[in-house]
N, C-alpha and C. Protein backbone atom coordinates (compact mmCIF):
# COMPACT_ATOMS: atom_id res chain seq x y z
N UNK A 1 -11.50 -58.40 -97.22
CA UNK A 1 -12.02 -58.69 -95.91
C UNK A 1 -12.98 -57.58 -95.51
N UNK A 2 -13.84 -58.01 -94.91
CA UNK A 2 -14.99 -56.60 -94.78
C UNK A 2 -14.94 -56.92 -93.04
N UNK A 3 -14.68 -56.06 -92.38
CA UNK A 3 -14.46 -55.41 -91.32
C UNK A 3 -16.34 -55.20 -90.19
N UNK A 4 -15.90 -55.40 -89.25
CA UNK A 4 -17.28 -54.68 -88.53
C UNK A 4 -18.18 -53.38 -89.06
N UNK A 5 -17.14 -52.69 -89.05
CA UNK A 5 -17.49 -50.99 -89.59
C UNK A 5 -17.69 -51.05 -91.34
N UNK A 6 -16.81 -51.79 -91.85
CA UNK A 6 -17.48 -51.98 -93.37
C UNK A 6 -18.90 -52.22 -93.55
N UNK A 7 -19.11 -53.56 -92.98
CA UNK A 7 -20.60 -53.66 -92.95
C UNK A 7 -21.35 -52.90 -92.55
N UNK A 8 -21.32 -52.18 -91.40
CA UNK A 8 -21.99 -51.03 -90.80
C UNK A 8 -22.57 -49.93 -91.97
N UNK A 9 -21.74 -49.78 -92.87
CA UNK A 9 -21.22 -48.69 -94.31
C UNK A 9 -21.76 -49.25 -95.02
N UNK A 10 -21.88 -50.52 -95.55
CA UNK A 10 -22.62 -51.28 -96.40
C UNK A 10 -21.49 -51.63 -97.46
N UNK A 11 -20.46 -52.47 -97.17
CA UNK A 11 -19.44 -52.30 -97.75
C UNK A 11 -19.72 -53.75 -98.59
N UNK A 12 -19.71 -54.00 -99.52
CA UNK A 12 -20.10 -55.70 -99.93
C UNK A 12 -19.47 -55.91 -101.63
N UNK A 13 -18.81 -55.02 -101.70
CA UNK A 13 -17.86 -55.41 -103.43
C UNK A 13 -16.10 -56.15 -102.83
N UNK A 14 -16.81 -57.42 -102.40
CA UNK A 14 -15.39 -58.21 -101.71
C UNK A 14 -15.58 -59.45 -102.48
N UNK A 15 -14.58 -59.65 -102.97
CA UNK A 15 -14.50 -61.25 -103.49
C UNK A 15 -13.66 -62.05 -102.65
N UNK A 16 -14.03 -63.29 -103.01
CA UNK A 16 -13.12 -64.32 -102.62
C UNK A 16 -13.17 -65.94 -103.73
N UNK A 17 -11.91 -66.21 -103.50
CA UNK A 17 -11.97 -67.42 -104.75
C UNK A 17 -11.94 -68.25 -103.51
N UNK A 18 -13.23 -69.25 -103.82
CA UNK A 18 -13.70 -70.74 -102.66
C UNK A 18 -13.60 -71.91 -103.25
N UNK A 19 -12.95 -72.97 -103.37
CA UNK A 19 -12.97 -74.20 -104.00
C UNK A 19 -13.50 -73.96 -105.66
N UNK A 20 -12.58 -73.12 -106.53
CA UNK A 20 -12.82 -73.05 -107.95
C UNK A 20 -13.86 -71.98 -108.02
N UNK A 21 -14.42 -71.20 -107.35
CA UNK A 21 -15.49 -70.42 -107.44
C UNK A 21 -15.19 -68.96 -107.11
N UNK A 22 -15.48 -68.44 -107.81
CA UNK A 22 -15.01 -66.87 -107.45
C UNK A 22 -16.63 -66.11 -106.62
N UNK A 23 -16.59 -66.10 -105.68
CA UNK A 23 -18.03 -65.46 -105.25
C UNK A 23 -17.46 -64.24 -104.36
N UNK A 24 -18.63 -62.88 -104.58
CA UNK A 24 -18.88 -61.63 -104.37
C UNK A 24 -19.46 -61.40 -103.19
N UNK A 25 -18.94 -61.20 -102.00
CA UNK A 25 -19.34 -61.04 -100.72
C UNK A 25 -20.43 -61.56 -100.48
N UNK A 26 -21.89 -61.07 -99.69
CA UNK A 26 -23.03 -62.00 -99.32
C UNK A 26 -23.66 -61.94 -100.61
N UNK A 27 -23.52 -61.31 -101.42
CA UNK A 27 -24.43 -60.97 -103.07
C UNK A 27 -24.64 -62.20 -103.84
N UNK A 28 -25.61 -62.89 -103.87
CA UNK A 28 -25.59 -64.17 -104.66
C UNK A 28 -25.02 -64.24 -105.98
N UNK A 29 -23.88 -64.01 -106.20
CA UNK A 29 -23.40 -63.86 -107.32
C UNK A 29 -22.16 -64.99 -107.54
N UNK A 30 -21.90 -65.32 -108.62
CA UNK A 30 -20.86 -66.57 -108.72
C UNK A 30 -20.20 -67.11 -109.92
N UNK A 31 -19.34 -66.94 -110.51
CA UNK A 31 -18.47 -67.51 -111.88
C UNK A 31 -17.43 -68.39 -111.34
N UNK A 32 -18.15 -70.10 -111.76
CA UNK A 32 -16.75 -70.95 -111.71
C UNK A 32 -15.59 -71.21 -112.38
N UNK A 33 -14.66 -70.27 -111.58
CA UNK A 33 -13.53 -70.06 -112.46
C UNK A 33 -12.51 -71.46 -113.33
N UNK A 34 -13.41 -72.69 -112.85
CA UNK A 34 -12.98 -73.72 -113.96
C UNK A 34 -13.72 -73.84 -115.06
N UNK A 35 -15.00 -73.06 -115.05
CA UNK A 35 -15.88 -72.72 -116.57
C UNK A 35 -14.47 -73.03 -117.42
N UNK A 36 -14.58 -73.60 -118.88
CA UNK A 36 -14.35 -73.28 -119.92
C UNK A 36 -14.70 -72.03 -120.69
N UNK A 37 -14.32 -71.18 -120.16
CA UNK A 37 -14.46 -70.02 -120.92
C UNK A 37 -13.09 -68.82 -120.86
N UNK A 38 -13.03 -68.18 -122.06
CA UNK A 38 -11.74 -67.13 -122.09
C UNK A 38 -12.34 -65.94 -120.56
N UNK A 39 -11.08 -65.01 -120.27
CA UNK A 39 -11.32 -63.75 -118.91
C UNK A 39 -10.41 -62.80 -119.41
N UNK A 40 -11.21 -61.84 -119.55
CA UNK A 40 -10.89 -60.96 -119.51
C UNK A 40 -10.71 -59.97 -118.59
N UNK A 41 -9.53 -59.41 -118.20
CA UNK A 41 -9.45 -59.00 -117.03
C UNK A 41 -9.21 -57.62 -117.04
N UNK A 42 -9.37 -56.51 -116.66
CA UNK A 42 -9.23 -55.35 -117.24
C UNK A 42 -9.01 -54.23 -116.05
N UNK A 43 -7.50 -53.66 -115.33
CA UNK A 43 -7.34 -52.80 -114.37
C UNK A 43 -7.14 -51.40 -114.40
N UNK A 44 -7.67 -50.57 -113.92
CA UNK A 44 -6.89 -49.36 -113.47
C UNK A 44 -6.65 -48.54 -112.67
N UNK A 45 -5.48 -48.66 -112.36
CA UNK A 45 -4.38 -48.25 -111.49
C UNK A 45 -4.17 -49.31 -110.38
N UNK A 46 -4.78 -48.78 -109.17
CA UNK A 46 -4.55 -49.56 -108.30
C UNK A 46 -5.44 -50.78 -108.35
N UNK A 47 -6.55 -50.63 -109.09
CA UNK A 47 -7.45 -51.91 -109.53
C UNK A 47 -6.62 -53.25 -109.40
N UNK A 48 -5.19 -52.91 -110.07
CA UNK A 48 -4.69 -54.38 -110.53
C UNK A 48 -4.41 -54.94 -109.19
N UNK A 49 -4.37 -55.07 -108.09
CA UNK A 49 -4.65 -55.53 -106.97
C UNK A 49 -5.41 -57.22 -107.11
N UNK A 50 -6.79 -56.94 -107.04
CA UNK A 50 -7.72 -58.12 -107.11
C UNK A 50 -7.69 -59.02 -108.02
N UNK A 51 -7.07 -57.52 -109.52
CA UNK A 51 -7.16 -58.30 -110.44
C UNK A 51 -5.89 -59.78 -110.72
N UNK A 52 -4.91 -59.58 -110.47
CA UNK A 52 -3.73 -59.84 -110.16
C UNK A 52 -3.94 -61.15 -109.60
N UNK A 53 -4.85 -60.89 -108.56
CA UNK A 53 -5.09 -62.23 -107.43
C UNK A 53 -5.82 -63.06 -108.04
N UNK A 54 -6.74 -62.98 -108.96
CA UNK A 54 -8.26 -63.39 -109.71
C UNK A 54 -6.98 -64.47 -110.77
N UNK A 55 -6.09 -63.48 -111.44
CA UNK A 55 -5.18 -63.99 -112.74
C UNK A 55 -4.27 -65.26 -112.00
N UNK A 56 -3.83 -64.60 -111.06
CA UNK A 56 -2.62 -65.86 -110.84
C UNK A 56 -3.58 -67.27 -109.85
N UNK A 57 -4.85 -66.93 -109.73
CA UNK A 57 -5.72 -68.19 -109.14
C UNK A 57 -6.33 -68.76 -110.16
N UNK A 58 -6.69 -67.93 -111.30
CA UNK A 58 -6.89 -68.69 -112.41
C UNK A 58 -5.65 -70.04 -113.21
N UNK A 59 -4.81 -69.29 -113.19
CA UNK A 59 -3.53 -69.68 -113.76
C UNK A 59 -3.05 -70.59 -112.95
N UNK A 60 -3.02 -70.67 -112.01
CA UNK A 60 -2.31 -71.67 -111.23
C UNK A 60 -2.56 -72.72 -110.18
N UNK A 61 -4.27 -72.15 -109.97
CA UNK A 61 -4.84 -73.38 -109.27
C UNK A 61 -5.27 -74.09 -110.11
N UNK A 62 -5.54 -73.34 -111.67
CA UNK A 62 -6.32 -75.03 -112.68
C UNK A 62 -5.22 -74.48 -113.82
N UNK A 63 -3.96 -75.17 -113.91
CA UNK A 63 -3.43 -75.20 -114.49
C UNK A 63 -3.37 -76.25 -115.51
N UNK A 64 -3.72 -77.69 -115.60
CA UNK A 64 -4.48 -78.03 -116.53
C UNK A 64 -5.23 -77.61 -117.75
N UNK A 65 -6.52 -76.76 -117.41
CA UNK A 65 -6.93 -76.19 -118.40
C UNK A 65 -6.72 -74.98 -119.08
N UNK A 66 -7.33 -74.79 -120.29
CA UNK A 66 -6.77 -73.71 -121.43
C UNK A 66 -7.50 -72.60 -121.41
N UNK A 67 -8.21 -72.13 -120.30
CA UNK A 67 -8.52 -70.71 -120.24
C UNK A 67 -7.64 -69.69 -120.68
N UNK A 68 -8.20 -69.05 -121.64
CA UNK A 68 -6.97 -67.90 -122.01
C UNK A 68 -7.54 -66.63 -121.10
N UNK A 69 -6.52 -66.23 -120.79
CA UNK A 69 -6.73 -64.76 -119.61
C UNK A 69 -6.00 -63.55 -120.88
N UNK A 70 -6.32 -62.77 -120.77
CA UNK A 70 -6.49 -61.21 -121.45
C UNK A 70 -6.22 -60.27 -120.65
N UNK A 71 -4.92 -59.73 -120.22
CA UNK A 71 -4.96 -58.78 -118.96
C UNK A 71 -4.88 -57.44 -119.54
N UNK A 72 -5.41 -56.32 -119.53
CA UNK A 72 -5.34 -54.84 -119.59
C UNK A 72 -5.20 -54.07 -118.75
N UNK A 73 -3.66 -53.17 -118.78
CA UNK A 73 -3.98 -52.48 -117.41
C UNK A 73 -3.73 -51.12 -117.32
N UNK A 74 -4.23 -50.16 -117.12
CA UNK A 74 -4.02 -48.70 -117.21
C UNK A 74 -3.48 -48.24 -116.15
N UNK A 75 -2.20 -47.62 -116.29
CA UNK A 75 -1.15 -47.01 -115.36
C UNK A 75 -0.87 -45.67 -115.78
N UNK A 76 -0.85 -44.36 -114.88
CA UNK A 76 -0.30 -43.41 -115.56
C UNK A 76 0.87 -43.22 -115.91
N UNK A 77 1.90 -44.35 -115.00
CA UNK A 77 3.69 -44.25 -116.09
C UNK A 77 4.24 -45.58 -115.50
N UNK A 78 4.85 -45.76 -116.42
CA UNK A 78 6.14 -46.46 -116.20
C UNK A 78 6.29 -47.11 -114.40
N UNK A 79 6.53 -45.87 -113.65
CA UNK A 79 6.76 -46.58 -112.37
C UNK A 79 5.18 -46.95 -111.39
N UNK A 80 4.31 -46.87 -112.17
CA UNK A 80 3.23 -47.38 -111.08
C UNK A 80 2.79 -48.69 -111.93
N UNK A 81 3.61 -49.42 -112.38
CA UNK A 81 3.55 -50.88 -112.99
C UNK A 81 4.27 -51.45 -111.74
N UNK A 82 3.44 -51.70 -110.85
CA UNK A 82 4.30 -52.36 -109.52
C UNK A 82 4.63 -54.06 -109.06
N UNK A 83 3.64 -54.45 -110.30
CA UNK A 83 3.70 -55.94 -110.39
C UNK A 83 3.94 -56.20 -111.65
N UNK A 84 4.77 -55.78 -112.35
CA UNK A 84 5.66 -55.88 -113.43
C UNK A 84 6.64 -57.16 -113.38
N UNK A 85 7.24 -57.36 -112.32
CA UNK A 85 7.46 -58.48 -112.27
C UNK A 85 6.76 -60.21 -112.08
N UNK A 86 5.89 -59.44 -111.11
CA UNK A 86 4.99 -61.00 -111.05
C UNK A 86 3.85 -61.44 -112.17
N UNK A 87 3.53 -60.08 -112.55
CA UNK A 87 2.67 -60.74 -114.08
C UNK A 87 3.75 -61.06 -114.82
N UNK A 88 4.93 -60.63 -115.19
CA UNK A 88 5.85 -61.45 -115.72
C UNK A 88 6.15 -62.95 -116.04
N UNK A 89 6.40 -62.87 -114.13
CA UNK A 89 6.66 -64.37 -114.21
C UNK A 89 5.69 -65.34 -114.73
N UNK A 90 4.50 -64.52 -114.69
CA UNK A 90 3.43 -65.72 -115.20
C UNK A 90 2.99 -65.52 -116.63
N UNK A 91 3.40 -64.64 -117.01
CA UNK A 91 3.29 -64.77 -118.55
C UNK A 91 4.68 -65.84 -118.72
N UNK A 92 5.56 -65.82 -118.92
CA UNK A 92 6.41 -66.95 -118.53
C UNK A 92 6.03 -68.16 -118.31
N UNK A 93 5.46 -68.60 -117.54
CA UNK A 93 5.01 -69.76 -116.69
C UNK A 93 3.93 -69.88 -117.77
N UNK A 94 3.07 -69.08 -118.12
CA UNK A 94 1.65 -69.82 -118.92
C UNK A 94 1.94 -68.79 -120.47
N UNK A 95 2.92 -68.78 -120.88
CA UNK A 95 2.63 -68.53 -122.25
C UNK A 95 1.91 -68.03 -123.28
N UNK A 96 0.81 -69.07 -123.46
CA UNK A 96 -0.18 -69.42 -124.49
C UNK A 96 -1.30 -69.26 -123.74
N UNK A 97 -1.75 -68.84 -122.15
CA UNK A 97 -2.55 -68.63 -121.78
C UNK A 97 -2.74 -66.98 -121.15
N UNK A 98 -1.49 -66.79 -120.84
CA UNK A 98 -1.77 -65.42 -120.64
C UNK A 98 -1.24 -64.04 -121.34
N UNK A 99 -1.88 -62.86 -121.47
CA UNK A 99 -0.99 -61.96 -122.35
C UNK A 99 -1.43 -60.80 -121.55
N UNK A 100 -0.52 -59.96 -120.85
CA UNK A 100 -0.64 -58.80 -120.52
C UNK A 100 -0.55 -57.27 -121.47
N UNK A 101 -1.02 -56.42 -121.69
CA UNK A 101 -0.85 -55.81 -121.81
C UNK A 101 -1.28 -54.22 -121.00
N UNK A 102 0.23 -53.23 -121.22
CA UNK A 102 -0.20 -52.19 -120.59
C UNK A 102 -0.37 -50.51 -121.01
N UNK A 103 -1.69 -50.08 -120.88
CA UNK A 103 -1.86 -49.03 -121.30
C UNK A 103 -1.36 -47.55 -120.39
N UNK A 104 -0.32 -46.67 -120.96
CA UNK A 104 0.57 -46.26 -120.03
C UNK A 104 0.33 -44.68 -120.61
N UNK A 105 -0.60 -43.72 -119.64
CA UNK A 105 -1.22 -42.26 -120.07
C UNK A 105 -0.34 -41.29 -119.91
N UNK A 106 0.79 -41.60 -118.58
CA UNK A 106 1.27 -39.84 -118.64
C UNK A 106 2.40 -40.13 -119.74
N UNK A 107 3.26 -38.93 -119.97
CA UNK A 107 4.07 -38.62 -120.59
C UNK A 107 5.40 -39.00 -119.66
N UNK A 108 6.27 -38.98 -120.21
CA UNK A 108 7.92 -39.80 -120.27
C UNK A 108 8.00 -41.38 -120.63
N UNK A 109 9.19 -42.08 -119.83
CA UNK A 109 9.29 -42.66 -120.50
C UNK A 109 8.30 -44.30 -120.59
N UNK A 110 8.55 -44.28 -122.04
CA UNK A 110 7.61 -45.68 -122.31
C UNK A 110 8.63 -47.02 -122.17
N UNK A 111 7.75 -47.72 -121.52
CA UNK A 111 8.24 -49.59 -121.93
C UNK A 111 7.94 -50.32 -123.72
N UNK A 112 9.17 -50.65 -124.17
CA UNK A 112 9.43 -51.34 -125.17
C UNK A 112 8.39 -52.41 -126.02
N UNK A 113 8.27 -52.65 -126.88
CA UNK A 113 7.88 -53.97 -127.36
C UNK A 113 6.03 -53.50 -127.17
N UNK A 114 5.41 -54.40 -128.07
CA UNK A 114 3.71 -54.31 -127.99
C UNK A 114 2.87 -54.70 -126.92
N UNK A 115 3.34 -54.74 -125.86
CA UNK A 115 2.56 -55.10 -124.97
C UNK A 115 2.78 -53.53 -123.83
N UNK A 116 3.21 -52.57 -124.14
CA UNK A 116 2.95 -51.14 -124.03
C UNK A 116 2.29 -50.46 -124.84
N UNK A 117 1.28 -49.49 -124.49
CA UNK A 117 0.51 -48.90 -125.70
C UNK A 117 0.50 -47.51 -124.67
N UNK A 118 0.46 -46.56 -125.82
CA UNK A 118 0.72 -44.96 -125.02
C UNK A 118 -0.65 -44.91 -124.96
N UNK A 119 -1.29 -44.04 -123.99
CA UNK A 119 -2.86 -43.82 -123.62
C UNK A 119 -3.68 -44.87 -122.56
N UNK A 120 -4.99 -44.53 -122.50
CA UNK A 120 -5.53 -45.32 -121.75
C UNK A 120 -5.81 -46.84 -122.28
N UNK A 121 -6.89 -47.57 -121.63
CA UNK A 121 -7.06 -48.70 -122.16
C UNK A 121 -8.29 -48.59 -123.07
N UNK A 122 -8.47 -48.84 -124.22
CA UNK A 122 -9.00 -48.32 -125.48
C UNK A 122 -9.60 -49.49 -125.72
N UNK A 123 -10.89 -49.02 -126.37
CA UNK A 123 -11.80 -49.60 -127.60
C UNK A 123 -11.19 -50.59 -128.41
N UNK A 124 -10.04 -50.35 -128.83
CA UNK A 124 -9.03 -50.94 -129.68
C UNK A 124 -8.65 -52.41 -129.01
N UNK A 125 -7.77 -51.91 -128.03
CA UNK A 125 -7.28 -52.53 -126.95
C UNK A 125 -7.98 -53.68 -126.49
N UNK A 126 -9.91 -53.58 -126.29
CA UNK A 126 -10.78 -54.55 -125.85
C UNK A 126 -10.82 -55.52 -127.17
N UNK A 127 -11.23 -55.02 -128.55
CA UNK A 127 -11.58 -55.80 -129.62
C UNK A 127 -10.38 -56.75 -129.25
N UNK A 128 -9.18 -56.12 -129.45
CA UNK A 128 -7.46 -56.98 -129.96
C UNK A 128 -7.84 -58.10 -128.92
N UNK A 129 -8.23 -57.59 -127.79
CA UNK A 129 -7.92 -58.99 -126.61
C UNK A 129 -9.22 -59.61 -127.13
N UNK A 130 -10.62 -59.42 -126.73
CA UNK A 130 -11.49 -60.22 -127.43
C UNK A 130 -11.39 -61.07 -128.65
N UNK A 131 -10.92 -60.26 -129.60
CA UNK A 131 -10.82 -61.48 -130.94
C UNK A 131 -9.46 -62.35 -130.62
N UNK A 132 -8.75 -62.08 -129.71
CA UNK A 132 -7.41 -63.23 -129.75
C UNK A 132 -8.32 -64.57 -128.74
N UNK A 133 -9.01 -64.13 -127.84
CA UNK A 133 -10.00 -65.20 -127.14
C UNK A 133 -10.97 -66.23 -127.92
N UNK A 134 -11.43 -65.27 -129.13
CA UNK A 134 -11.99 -66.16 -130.14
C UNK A 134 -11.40 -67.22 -130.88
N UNK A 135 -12.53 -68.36 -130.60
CA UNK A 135 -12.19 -69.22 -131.68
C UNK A 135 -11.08 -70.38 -130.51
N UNK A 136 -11.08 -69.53 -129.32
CA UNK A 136 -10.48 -70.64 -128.21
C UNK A 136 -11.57 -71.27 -126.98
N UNK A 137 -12.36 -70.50 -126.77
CA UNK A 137 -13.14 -71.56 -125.88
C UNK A 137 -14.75 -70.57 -126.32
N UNK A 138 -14.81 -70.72 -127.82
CA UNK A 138 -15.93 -70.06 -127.60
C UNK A 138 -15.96 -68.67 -127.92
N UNK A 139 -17.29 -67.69 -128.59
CA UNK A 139 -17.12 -66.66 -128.92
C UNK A 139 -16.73 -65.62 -128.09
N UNK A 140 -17.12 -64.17 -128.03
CA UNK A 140 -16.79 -63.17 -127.08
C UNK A 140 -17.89 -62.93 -126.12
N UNK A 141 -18.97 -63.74 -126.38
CA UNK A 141 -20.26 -63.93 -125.68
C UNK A 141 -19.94 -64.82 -124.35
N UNK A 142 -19.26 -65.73 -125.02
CA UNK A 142 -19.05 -66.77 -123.44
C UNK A 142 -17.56 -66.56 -122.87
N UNK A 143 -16.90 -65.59 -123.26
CA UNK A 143 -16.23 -64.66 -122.19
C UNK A 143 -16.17 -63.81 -121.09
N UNK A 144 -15.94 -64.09 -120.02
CA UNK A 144 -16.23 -63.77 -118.53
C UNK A 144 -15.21 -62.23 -118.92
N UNK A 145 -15.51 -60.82 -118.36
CA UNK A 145 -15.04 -59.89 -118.42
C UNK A 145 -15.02 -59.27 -116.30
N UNK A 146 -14.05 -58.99 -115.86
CA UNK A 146 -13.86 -58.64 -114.58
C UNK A 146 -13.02 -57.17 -114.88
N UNK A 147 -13.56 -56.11 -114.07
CA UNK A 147 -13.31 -55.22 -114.00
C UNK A 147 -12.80 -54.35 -112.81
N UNK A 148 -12.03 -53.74 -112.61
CA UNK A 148 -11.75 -52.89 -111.44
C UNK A 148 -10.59 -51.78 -111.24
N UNK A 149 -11.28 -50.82 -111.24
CA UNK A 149 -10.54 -49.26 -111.53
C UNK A 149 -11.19 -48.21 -111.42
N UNK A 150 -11.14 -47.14 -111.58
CA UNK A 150 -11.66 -45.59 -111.12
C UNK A 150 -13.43 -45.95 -111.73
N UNK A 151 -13.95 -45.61 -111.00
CA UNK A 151 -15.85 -45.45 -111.57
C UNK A 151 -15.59 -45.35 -112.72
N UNK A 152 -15.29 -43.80 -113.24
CA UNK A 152 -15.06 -43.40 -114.63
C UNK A 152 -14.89 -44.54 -115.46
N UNK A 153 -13.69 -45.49 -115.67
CA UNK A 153 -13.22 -46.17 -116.23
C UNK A 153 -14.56 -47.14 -116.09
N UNK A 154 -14.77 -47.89 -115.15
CA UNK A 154 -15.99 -48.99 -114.86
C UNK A 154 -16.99 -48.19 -115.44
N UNK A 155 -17.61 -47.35 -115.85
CA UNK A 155 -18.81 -46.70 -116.62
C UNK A 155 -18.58 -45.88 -117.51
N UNK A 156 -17.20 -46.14 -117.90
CA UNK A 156 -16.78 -46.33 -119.76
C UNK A 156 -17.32 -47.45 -120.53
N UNK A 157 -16.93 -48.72 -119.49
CA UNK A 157 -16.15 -50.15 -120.14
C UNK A 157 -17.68 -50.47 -119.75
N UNK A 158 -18.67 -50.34 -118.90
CA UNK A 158 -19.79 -51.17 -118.63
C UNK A 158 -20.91 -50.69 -118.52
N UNK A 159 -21.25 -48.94 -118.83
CA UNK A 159 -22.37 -48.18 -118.59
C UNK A 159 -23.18 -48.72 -119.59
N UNK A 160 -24.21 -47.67 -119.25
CA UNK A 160 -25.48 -48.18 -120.56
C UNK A 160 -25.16 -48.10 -121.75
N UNK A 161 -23.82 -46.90 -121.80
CA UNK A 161 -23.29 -46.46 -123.27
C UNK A 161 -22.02 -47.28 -123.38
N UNK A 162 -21.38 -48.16 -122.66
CA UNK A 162 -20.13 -48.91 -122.30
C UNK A 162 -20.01 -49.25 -123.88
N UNK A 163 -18.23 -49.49 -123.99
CA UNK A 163 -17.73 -50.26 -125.20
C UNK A 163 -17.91 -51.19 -124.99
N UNK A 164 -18.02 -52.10 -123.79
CA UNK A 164 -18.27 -53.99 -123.74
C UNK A 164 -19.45 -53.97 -124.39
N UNK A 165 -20.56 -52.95 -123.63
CA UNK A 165 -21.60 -53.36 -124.06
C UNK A 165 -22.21 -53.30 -126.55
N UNK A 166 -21.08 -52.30 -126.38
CA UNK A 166 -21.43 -51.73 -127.56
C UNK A 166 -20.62 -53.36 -128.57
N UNK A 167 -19.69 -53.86 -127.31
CA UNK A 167 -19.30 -54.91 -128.48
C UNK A 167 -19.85 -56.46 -127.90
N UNK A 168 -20.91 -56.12 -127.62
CA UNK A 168 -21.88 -57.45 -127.33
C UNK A 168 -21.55 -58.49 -125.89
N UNK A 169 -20.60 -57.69 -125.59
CA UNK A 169 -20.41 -58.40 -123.96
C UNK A 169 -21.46 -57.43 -122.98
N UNK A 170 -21.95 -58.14 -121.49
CA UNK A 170 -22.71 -57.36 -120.50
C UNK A 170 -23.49 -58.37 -119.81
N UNK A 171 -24.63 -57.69 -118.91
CA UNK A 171 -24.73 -58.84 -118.15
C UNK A 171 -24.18 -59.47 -117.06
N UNK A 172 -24.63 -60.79 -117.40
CA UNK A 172 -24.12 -62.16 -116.66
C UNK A 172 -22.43 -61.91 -116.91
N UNK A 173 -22.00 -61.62 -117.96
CA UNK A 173 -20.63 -61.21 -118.67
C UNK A 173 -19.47 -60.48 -117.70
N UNK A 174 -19.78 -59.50 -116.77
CA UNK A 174 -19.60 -58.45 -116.55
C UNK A 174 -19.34 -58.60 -115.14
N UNK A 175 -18.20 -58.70 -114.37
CA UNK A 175 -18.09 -58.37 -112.86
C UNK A 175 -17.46 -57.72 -112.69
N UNK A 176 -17.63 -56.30 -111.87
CA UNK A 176 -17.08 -55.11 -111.65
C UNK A 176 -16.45 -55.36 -109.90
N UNK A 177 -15.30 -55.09 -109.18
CA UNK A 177 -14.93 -55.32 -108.16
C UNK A 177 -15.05 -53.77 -107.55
C-alpha cells in the first residue's frame, strides 16, 4: 500500500495481483500470472513477505494449471524461517508444482533433508531450480524470475555482472520488488 507520504518520497516498488495480473504500482509494468510459464521466486530474509503472497496467488488462484514455482530463500538461521509452516502447507497441497528450498548462512543448527542448504542462495542453487523448470513449460528463457531481498543480493542475482544474467535470464525476465 503506498501511503500519502510514500508518494511524496517517491515510493512506487508496490505490487498488487488484479484479476490474474501481477502489476507494479503506477509503472507500466505487468506479468500475467496465468502465462504458461515456470517462476522463479527468489527471497532474502524478510523479502519472503511478497514473495510468499506472489507463491500462494499463483498456486491457488489458478490451480488448474501447471506452472511450476521454484522458491529460494535465504535466512540467516533456522529461526527466521517464519513461514515454515505455510510454505509447507503448500508444498503439500501442490506437490509437483511447488519446491521450496532454503538457503540457511549463520552457524548452528541446520534443518534436515535437501531442501536446506548451508550458505547463501547460490549459483548452484539458481541452475538446480532452473533446469528442474525445464522441459515443463518451456526453456529458462520463458521463465518469469521475481526477486526481493537486501540490494546486495538483488545486484548479485540481476546486476550487469548478475548470475541470472550470466545464465541467460534478464530483462522482460526479471522483477525485482
Amino acid at each position: 500500500m503506498i501511503t500519502d507520504a510514500d508518494e511524496r518520497e517517491g515510493a512506487r516498488d508496490n505490487y498488487a495481483v488484479l484479476d490474474g495480473t501481477l502489476s507494479r504500482g503506477c509503472v507500466i509494468s505487468h506479468f500475467p500470472i496465468t502465462q504458461p510459464r515456470s517462476v522463479l521466486l527468489v527471497a532474502g530474509g524478510g523479502g519472503i513477505t511478497p514473495i510468499y503472497s506472489l507463491a500462494r496467488e499463483i498456486l491457488t488462484a489458478h490451480a488448474g494449471d501447471q506452472k511450476q514455482v521454484e522458491l529460494l530463500w535465504g535466512v540467516n538461521g533456522m529461526n527466521d524461517i517464519v513461514l515454515k509452516d505455510e510454505l509447507e502447507e503448500l508444498e503439500q497441497k501442490y506437490p509437483e508444482r511447488l519446491k521450496v528450498t532454503y538457503a540457511v548462512s549463520g552457524t548452528g543448527k541446520m534443518g534436515e533433508g535437501e531442501k536446506f542448504r548451508k550458505g547463501h542462495v547460490s549459483r548452484e542453487m539458481l541452475e538446480e531450480a532452473i533446469k528442474r523448470c525445464e522441459g515443463r513449460l518451456g526453456d529458462a528463457r520463458g521463465m518469469k524470475v521475481f526477486l526481493c531481498g537486501p540490494p546486495k543480493m538483488e545486484e548479485a542475482f540481476d546486476g550487469k555482472k548478475g548470475v541470472l544474467r550470466e545464465l541467460g535470464l534478464g530483462g522482460k525476465e526479471i522483477y525485482k520488488f
